[in-house]
N, C-alpha and C. Protein backbone atom coordinates (compact mmCIF):
# COMPACT_ATOMS: atom_id res chain seq x y z
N UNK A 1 -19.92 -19.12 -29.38
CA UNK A 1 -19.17 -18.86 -28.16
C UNK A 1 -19.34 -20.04 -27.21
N UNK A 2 -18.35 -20.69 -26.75
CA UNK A 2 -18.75 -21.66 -25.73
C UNK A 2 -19.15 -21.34 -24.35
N UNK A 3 -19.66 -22.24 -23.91
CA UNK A 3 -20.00 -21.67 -22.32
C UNK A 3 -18.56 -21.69 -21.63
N UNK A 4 -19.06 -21.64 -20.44
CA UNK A 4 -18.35 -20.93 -19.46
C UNK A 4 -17.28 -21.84 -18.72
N UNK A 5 -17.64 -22.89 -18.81
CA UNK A 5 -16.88 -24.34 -18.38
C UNK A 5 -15.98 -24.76 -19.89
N UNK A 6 -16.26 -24.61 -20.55
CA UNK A 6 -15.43 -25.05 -21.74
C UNK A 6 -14.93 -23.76 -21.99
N UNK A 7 -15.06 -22.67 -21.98
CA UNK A 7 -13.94 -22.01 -22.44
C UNK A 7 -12.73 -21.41 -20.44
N UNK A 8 -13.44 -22.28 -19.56
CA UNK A 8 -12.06 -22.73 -18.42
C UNK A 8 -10.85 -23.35 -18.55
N UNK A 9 -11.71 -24.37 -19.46
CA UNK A 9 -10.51 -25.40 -20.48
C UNK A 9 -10.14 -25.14 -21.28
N UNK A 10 -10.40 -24.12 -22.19
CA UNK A 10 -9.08 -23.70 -23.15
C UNK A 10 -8.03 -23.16 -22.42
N UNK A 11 -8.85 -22.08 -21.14
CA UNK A 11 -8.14 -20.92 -20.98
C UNK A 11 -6.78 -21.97 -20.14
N UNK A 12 -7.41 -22.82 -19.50
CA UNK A 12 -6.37 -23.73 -18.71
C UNK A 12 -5.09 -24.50 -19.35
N UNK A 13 -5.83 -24.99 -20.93
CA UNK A 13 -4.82 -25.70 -22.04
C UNK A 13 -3.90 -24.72 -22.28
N UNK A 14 -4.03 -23.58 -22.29
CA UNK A 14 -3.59 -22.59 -23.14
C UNK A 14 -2.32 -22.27 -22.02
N UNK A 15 -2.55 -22.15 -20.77
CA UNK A 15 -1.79 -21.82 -19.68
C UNK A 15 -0.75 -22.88 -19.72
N UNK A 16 -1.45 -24.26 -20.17
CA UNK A 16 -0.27 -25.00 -20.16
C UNK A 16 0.59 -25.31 -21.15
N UNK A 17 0.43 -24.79 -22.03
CA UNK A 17 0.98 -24.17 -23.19
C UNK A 17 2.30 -23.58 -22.94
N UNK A 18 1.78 -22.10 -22.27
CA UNK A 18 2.75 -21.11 -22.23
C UNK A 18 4.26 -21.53 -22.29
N UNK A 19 5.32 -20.38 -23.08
CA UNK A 19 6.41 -21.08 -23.19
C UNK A 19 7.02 -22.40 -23.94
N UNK A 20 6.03 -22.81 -24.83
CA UNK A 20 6.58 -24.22 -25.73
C UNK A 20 7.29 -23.53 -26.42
N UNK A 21 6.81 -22.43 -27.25
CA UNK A 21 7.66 -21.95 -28.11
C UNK A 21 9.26 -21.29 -28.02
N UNK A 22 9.36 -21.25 -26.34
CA UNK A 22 10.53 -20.46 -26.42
C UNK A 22 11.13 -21.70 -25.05
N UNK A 23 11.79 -23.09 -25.34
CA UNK A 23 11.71 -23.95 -24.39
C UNK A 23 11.50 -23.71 -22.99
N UNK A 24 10.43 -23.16 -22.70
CA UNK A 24 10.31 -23.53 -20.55
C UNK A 24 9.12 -23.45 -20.67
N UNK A 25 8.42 -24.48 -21.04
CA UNK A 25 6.92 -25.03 -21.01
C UNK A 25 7.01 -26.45 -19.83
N UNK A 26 8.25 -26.53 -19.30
CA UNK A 26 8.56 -27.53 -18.01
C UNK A 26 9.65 -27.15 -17.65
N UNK A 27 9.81 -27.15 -16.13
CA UNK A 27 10.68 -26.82 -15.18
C UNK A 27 11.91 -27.37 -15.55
N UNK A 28 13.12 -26.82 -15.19
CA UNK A 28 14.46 -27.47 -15.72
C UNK A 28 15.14 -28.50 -14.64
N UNK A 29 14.24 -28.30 -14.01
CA UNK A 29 14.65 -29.84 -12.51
C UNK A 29 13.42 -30.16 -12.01
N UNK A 30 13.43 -31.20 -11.52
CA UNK A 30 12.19 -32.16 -10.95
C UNK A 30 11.28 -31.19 -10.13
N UNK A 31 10.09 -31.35 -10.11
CA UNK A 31 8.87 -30.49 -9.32
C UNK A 31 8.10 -31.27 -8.97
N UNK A 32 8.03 -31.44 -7.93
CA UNK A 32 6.62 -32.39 -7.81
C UNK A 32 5.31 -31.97 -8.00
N UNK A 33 4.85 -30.88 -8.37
CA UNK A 33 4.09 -30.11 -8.82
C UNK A 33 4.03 -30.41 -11.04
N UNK A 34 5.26 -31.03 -11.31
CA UNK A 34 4.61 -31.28 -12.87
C UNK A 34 5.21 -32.83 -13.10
N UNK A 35 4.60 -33.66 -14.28
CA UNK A 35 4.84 -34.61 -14.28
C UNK A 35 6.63 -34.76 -15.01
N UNK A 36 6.68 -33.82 -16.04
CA UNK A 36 8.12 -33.73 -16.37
C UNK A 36 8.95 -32.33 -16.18
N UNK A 37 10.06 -32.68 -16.59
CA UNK A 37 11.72 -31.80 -16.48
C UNK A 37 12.61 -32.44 -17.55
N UNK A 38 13.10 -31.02 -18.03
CA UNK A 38 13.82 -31.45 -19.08
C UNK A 38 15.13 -30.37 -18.17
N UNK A 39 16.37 -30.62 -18.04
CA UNK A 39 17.74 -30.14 -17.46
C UNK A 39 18.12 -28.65 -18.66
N UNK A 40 17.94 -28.86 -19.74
CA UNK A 40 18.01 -27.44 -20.70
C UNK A 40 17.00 -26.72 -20.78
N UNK A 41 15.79 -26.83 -20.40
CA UNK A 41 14.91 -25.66 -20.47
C UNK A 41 15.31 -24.51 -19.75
N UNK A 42 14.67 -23.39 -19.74
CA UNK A 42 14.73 -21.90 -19.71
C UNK A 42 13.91 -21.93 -17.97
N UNK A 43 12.95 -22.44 -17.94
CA UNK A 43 12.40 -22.58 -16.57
C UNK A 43 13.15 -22.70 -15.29
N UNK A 44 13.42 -21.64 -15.09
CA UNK A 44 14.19 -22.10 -13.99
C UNK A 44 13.94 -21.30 -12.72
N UNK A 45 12.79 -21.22 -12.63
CA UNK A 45 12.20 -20.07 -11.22
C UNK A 45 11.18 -21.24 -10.34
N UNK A 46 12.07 -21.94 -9.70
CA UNK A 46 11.86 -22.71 -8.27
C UNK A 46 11.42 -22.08 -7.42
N UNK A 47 10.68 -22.77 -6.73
CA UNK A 47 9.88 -22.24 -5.62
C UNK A 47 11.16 -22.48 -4.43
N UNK A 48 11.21 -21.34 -3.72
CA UNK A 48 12.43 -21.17 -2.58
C UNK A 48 13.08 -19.89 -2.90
N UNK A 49 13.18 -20.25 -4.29
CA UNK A 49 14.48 -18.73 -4.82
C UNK A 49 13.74 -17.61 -4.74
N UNK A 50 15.27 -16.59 -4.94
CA UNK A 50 14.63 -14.90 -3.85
C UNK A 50 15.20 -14.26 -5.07
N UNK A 51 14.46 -13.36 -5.86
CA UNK A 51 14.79 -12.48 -6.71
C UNK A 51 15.38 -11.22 -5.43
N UNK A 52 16.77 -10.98 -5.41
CA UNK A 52 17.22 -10.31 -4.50
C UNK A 52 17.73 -9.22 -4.22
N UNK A 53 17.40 -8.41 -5.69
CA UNK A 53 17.14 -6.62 -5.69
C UNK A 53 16.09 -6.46 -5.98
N UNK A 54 14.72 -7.29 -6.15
CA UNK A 54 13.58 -6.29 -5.68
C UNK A 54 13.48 -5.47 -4.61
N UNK A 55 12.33 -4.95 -4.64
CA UNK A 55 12.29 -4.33 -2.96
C UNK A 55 10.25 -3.88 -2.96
N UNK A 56 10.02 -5.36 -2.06
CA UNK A 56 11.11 -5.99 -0.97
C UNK A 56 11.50 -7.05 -2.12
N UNK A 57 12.44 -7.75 -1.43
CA UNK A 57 12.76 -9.38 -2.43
C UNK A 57 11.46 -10.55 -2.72
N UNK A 58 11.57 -11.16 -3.63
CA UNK A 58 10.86 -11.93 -4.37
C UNK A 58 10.83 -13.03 -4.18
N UNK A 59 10.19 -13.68 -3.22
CA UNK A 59 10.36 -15.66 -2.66
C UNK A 59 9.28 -16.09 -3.76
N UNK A 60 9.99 -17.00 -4.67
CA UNK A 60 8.94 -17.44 -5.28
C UNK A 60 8.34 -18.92 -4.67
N UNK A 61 6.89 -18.84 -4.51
CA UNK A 61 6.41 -19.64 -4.08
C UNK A 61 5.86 -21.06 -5.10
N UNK A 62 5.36 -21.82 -4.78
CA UNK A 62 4.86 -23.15 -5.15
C UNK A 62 4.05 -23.18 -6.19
N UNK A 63 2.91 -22.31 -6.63
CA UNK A 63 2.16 -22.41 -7.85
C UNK A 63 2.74 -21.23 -9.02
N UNK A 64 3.21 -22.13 -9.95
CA UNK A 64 3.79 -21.84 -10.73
C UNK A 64 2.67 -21.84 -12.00
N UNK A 65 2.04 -22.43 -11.89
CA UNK A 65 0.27 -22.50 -12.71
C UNK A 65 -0.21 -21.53 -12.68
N UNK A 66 -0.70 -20.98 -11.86
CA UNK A 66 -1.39 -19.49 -11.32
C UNK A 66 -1.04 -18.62 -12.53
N UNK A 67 -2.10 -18.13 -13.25
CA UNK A 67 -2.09 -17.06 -14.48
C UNK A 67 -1.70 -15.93 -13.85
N UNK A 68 -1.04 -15.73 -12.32
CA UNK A 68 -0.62 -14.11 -12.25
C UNK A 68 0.68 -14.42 -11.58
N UNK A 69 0.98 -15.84 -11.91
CA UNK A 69 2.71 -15.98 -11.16
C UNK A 69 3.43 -16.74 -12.14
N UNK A 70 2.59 -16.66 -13.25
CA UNK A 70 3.31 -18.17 -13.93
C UNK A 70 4.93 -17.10 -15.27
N UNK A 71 4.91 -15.53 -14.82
CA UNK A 71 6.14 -14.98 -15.60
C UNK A 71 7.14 -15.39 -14.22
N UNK A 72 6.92 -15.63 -12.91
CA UNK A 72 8.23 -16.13 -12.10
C UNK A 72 8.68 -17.32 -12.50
N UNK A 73 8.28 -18.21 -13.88
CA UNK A 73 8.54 -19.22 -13.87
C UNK A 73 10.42 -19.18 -14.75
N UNK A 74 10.58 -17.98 -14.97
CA UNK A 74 11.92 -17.66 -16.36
C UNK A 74 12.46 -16.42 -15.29
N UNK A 75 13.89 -16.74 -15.33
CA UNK A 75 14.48 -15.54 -14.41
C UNK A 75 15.73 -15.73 -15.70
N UNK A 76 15.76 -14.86 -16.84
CA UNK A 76 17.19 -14.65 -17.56
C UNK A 76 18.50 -14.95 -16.92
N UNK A 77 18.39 -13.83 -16.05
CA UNK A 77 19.62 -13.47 -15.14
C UNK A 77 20.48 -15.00 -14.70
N UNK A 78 19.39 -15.69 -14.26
CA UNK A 78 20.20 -17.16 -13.53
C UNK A 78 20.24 -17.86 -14.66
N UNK A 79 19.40 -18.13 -15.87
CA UNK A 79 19.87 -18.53 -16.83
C UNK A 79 20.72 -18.50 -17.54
N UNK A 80 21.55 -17.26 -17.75
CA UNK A 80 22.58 -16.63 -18.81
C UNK A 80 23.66 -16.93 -17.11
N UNK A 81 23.57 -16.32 -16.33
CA UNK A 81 24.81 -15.80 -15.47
C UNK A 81 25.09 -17.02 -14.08
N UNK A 82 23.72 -17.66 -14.11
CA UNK A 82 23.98 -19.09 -12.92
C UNK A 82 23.21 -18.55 -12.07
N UNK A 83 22.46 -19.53 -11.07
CA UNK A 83 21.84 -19.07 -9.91
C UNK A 83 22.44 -18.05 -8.70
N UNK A 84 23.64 -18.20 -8.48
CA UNK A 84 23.64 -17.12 -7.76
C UNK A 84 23.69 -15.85 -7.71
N UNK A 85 24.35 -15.56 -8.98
CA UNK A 85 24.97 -14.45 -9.24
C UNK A 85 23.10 -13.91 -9.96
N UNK A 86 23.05 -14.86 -10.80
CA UNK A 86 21.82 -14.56 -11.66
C UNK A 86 20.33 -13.51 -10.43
N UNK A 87 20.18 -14.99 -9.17
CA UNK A 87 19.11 -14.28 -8.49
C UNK A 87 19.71 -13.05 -8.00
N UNK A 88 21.00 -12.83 -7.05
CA UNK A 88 21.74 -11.81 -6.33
C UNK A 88 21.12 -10.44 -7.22
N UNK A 89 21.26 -10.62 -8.78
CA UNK A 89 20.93 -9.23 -9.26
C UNK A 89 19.45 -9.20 -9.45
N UNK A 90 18.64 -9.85 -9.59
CA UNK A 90 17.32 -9.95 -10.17
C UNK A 90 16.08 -9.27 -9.77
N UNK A 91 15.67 -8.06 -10.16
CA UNK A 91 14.57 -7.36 -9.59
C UNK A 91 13.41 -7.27 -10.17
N UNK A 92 13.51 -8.15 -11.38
CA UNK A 92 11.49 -8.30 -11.58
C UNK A 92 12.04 -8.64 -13.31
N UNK A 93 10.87 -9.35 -13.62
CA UNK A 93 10.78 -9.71 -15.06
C UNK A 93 9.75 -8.50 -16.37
N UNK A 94 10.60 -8.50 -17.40
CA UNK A 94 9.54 -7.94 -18.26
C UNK A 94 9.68 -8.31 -19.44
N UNK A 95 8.89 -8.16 -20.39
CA UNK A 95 8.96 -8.76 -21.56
C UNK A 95 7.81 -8.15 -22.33
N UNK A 96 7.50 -9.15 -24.02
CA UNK A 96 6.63 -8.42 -24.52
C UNK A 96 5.61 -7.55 -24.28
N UNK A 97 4.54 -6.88 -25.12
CA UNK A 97 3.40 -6.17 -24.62
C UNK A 97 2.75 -7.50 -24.47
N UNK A 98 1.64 -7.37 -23.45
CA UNK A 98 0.73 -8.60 -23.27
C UNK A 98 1.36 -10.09 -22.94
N UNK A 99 2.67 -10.23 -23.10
CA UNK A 99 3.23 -11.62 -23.27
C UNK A 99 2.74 -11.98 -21.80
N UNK A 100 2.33 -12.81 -21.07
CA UNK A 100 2.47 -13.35 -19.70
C UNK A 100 3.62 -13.93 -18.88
N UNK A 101 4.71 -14.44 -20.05
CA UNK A 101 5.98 -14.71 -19.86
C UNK A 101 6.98 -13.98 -19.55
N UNK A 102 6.92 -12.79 -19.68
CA UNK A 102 7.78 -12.15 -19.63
C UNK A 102 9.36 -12.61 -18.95
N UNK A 103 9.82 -12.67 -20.14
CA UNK A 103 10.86 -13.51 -20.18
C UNK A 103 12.33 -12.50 -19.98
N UNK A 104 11.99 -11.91 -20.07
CA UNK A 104 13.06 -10.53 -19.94
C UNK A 104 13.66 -10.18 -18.42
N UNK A 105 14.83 -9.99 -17.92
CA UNK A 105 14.83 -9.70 -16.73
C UNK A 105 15.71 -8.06 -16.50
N UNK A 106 14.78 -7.81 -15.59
CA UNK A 106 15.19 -6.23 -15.19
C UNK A 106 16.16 -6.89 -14.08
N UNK A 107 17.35 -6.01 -14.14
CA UNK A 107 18.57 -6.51 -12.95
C UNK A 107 19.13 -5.19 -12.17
N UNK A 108 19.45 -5.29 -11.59
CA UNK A 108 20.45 -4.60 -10.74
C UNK A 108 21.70 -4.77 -10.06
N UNK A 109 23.03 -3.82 -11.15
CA UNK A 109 24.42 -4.81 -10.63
C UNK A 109 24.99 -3.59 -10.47
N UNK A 110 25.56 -3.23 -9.61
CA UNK A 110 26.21 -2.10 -9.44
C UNK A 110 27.95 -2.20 -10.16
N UNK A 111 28.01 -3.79 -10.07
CA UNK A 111 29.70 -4.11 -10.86
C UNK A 111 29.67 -3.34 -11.85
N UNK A 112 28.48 -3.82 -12.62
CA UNK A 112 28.54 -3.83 -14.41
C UNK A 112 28.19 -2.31 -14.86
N UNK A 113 27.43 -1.96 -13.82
CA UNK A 113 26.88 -0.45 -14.10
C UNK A 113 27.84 0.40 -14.36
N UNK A 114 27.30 1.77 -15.62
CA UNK A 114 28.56 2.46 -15.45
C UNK A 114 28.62 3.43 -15.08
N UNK A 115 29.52 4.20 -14.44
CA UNK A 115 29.44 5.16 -13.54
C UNK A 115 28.86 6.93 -14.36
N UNK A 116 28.29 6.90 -13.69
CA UNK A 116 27.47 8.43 -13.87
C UNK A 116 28.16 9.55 -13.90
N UNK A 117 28.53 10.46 -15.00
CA UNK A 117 28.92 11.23 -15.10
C UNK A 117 28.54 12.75 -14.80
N UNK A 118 29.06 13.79 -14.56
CA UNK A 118 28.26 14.87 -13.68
C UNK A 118 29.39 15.59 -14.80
N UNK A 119 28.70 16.96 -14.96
CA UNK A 119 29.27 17.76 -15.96
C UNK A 119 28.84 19.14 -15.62
C-alpha cells in the first residue's frame, strides 16, 4: 500500500485522466486554468455558464479540477443542441453508477415534452 502522499498522486493523475476515454479530458476553448483545448471535445462547461432549470440555477465556477465539480465539466444538452438552447434547458448531470463524469444530462423543455394525459 503506498503512503499517503503517493497515493495523492495517483488519486490526482487519475483526476486528470478523467474523460480521455470519452473525448473531454480538455476544455473545448481556451482556459487559462489548463495548458490545452482542443475545439471538438465534449468539455464544454465554462466557468460563467448557468445550467438554467435547476433550482436554484447552476453558475459554474472556475475549478473544474475539484473531484466534486469536475461532472460540471460535460453539459450534453449544449453539446448536442448549442449553448443556448442547450444551458436554457439544463438541470443537472447524471450518468453511470459511480462514474464522476456523469456525462448524461437531465433537462427540462416544456416544447419537447409531451402533454399529459388525464383519463
Amino acid at each position: 500500500m503506498p503512503d499517503k502522499k503517493e497515493w495523492q498522486k495517483i488519486t490526482e493523475r487519475n483526476i486528470d485522466l478523467f474523460g480521455s476515454l470519452n473525448q473531454h479530458v480538455v476544455p473545448s476553448a481556451p482556459n487559462p486554468l489548463f495548458e490545452f483545448w482542443a475545439p471538438g471535445s465534449r468539455w464544454n462547461g465554462m466557468p460563467g455558464n448557468v445550467w438554467q432549470k435547476a433550482n436554484p440555477p447552476i453558475i459554474l465556477g472556475e475549478d473544474m479540477r475539484s473531484p466534486n465539480k469536475i461532472s460540471y465539466r460535460w453539459c450534453a444538452s449544449q453539446f448536442f443542441l448549442g449553448k443556448p438552447q442547450g444551458l436554457k434547458i439544463q438541470v443537472r448531470n447524471n450518468g453511470c453508477y459511480s462514474c464522476p463524469l456523469r456525462c448524461y444530462s437531465i433537462v427540462e423543455d416544456e416544447e419537447a415534452a409531451a402533454p399529459l394525459s388525464h383519463q
